[in-house]
Protein backbone atom coordinates (compact mmCIF):
# COMPACT_ATOMS: atom_id res chain seq x y z
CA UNK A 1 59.05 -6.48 67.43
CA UNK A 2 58.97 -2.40 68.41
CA UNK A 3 58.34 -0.09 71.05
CA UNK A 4 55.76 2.55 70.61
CA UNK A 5 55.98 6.24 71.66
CA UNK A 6 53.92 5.20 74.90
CA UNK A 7 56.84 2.39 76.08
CA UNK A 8 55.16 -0.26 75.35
CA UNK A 9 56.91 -3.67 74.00
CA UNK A 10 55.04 -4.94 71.11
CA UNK A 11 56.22 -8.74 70.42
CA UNK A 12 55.43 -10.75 68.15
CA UNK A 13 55.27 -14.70 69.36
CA UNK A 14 54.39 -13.15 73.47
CA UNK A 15 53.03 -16.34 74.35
CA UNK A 16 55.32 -18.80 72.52
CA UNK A 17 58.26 -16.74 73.83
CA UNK A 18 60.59 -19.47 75.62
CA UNK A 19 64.39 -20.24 76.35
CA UNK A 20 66.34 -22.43 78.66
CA UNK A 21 66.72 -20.20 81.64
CA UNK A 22 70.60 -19.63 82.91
CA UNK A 23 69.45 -20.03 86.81
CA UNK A 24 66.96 -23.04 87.07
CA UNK A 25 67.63 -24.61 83.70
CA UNK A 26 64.42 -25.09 82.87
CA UNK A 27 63.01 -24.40 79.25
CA UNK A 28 60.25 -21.32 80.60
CA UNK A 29 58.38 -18.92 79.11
CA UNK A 30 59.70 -15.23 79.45
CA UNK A 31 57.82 -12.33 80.79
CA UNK A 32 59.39 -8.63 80.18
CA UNK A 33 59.96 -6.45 83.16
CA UNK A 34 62.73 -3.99 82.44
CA UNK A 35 62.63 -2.22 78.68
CA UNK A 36 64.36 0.84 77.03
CA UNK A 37 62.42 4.05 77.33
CA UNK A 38 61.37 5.40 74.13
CA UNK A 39 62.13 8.59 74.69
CA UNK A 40 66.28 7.86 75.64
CA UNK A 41 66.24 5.62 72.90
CA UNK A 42 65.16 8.24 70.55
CA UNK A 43 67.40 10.60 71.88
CA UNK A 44 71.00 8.72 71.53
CA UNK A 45 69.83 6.00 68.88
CA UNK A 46 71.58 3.53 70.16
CA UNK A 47 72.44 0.34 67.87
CA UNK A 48 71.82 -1.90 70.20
CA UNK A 49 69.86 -1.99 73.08
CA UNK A 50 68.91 -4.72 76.60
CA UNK A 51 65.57 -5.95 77.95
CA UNK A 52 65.37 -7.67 81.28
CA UNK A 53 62.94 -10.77 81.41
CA UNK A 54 61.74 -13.11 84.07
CA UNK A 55 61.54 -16.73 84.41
CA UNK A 56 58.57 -17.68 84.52
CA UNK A 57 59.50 -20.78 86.10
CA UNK A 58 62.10 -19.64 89.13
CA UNK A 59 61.25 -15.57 88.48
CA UNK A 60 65.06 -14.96 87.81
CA UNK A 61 66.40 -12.39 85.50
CA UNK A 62 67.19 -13.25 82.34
CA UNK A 63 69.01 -10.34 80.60
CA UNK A 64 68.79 -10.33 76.17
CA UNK A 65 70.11 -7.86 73.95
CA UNK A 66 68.88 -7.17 70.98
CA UNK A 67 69.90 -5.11 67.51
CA UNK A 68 67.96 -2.08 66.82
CA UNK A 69 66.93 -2.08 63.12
CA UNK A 70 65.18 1.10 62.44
CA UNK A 71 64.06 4.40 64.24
CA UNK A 72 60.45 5.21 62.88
CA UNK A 73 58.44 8.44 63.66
CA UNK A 74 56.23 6.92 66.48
CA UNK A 75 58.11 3.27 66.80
CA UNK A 76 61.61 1.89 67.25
CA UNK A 77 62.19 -1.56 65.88
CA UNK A 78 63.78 -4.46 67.04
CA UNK A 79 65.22 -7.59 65.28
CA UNK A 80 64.11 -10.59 66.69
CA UNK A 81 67.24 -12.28 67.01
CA UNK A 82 68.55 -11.37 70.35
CA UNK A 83 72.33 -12.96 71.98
CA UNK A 84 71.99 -13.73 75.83
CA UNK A 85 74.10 -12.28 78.33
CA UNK A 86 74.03 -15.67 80.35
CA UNK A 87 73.61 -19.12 78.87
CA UNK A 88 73.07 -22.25 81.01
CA UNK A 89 75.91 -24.81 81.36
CA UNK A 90 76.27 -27.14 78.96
CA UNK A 91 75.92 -30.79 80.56
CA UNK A 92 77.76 -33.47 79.34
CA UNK A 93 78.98 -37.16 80.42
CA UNK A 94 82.99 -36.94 80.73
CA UNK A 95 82.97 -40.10 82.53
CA UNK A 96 84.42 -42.38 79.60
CA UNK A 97 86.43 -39.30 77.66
CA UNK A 98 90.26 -39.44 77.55
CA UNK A 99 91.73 -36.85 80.10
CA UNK A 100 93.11 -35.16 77.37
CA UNK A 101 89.94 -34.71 75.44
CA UNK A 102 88.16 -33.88 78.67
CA UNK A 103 90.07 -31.00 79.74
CA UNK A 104 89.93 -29.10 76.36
CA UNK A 105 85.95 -29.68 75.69
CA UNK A 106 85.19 -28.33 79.00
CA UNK A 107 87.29 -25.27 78.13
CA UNK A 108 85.22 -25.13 74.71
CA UNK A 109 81.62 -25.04 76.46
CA UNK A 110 83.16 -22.59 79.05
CA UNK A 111 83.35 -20.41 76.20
CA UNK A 112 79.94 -21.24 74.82
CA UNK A 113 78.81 -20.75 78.03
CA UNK A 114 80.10 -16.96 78.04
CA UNK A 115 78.30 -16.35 74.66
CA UNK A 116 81.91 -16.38 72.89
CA UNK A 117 81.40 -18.07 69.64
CA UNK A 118 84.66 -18.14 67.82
CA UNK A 119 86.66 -19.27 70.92
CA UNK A 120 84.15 -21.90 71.65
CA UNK A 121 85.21 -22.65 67.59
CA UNK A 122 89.19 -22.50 68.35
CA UNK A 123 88.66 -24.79 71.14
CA UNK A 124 86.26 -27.78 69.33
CA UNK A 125 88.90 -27.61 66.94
CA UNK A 126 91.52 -28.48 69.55
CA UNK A 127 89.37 -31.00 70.79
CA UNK A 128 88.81 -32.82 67.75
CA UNK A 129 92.57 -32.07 66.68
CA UNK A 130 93.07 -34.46 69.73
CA UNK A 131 90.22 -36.89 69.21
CA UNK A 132 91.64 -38.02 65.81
CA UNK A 133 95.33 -38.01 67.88
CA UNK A 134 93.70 -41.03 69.60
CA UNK A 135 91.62 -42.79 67.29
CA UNK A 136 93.79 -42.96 64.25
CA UNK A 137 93.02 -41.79 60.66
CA UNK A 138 90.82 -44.31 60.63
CA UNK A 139 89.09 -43.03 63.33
CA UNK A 140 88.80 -39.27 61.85
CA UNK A 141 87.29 -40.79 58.71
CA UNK A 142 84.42 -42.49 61.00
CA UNK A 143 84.08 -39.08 62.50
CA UNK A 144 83.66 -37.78 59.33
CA UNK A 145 80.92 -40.02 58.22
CA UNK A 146 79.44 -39.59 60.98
CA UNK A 147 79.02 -36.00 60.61
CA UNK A 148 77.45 -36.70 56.84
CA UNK A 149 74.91 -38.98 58.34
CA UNK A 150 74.10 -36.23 60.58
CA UNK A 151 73.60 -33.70 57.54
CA UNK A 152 71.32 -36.04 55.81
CA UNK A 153 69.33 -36.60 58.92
CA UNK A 154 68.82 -33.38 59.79
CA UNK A 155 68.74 -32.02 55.94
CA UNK A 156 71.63 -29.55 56.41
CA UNK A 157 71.94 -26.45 53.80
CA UNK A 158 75.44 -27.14 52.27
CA UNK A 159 76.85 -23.67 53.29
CA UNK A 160 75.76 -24.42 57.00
CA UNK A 161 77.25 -27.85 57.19
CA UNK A 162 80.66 -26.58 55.67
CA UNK A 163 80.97 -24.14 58.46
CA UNK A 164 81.17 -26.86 61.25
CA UNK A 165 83.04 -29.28 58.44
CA UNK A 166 85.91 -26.17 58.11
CA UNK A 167 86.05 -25.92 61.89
CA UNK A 168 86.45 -29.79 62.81
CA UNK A 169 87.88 -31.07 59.69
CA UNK A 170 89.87 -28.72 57.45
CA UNK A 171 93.06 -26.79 58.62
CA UNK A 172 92.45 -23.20 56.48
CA UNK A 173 91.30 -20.46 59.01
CA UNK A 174 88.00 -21.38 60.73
CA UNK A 175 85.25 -18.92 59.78
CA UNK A 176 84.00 -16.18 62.29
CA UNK A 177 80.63 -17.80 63.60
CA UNK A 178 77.26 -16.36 64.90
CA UNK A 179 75.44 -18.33 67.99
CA UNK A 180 73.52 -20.29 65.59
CA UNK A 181 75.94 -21.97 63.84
CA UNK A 182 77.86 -21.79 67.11
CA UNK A 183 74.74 -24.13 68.64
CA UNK A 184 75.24 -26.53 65.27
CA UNK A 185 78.75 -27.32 66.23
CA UNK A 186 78.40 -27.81 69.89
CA UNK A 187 75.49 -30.49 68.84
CA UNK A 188 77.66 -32.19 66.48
CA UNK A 189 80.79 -32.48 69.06
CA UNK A 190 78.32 -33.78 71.86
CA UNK A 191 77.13 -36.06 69.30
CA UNK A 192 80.82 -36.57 68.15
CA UNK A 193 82.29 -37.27 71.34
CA UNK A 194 79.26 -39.59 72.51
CA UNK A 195 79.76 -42.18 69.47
CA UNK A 196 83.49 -42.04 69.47
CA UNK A 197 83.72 -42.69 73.72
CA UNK A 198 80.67 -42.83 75.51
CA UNK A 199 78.61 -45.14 73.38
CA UNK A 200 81.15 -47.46 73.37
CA UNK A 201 82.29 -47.09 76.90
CA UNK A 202 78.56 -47.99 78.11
CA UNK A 203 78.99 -50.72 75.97
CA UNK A 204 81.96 -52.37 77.56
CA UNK A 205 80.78 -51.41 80.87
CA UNK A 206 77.30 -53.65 79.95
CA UNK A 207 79.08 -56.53 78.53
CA UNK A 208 81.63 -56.75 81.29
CA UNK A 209 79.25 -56.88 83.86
CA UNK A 210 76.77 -59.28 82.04
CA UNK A 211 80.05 -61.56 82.17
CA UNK A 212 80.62 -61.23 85.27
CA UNK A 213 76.80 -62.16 86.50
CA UNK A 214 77.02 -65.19 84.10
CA UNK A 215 80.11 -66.40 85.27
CA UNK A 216 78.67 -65.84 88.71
CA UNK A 217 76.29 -67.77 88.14
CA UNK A 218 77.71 -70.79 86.66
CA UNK A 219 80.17 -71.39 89.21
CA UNK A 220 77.41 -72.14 91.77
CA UNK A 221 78.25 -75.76 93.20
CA UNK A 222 75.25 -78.39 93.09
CA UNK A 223 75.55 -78.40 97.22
CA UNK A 224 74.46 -74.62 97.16
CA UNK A 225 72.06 -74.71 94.53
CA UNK A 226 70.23 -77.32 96.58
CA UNK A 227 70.57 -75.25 99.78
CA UNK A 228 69.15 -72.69 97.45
């Protein structure tokens, strides 16, 4: 990815180029309207620099920085890893999480949501910190073979996996993260959070009303099954 001496964006995947946009929500492809000039660039060499894109979906601005990696004769080069200036809102079911547990994961994807990594770390490990306050050691070793299962599925490099394990699980200093491995861990604590409360929850809630239709049902006298 570069700009040329006559300001124009070359990019390599153009048509593929897609995020979930911040405004509408909806996973869009992203059109560039507002890019560094080559000229200013060249001039104060910045290290990092902004384009403005548009939704192509609700024709919002969608504002990415990027790292400049190199400052050639007739082109400046981009990396094409970029961090967004606004992320969408996480959603997420709190209907069957403690209050507790509630009021500290919102807090964490608050922080996600502001493109602050390590405090979205600090506060999943809160989270969990309180999670395995309710459930028991027992509970934090489900937890934990939970999150194995979801290495194996998803065929997790060990050093990436031990990142999200130090954060959740271990109580050294979490490592600094970057918004990838920031993304890893929010997966895992949705995916955390849903087996340990809502999955179960749901369950209850099926069973109990199941129950109550069958019990309904079998206390229907023969006098109004007739009239039935």
């Amino acid at each position: 990815m570069y700009l040329d001496k006559n300001n124009g964006l070359h990019h390599p995947f153009d048509s593929q180029f897609a995020l979930t946009c911040p405004h509408c929500l909806t996973y869009a492809h992203l059109s560039p309207i507002s890019i560094p000039r080559y000229a200013e660039m060249q001039q104060y060499k910045p290290k990092q620099t902004g384009i403005v894109y548009r939704c192509d979906a609700c024709n919002a601005a969608v504002f990415l920085k990027f790292d400049v990696k190199a400052y050639g004769e007739d082109k400046i080069e981009f990396s094409s890893k970029f961090s967004e200036l606004e992320r969408p809102r996480e959603s997420f079911n709190f209907s069957y999480l403690p209050e507790d547990v509630e009021v500290l994961f919102k807090e964490a994807l608050s922080c996600y949501a502001n493109n602050a990594p390590n405090a979205f770390a600090s506060m999943c490990r809160r989270t969990a910190r309180r999670v395995f306050a309710n459930l028991g050691e027992t509970g934090k070793l489900r937890i934990f073979d939970q999150f194995n299962d979801v290495r194996d599925m998803t065929e997790l490099d060990n050093d990436t996996f031990n990142v999200v394990k130090t954060v959740v699980f271990d109580h050294e200093e979490p490592p600094l993260l970057d918004a990838a491995q920031a993304g890893l861990l929010l997966e895992m604590m949705k995916d955390m959070l849903y087996q340990s409360y809502i999955r179960k929850g749901k369950l209850q809630q099926a069973l109990m009303m199941r129950r109550y239709f069958l019990e309904d049902s079998t206390n229907i006298t023969p006098l109004q099954q007739n009239k039935g």
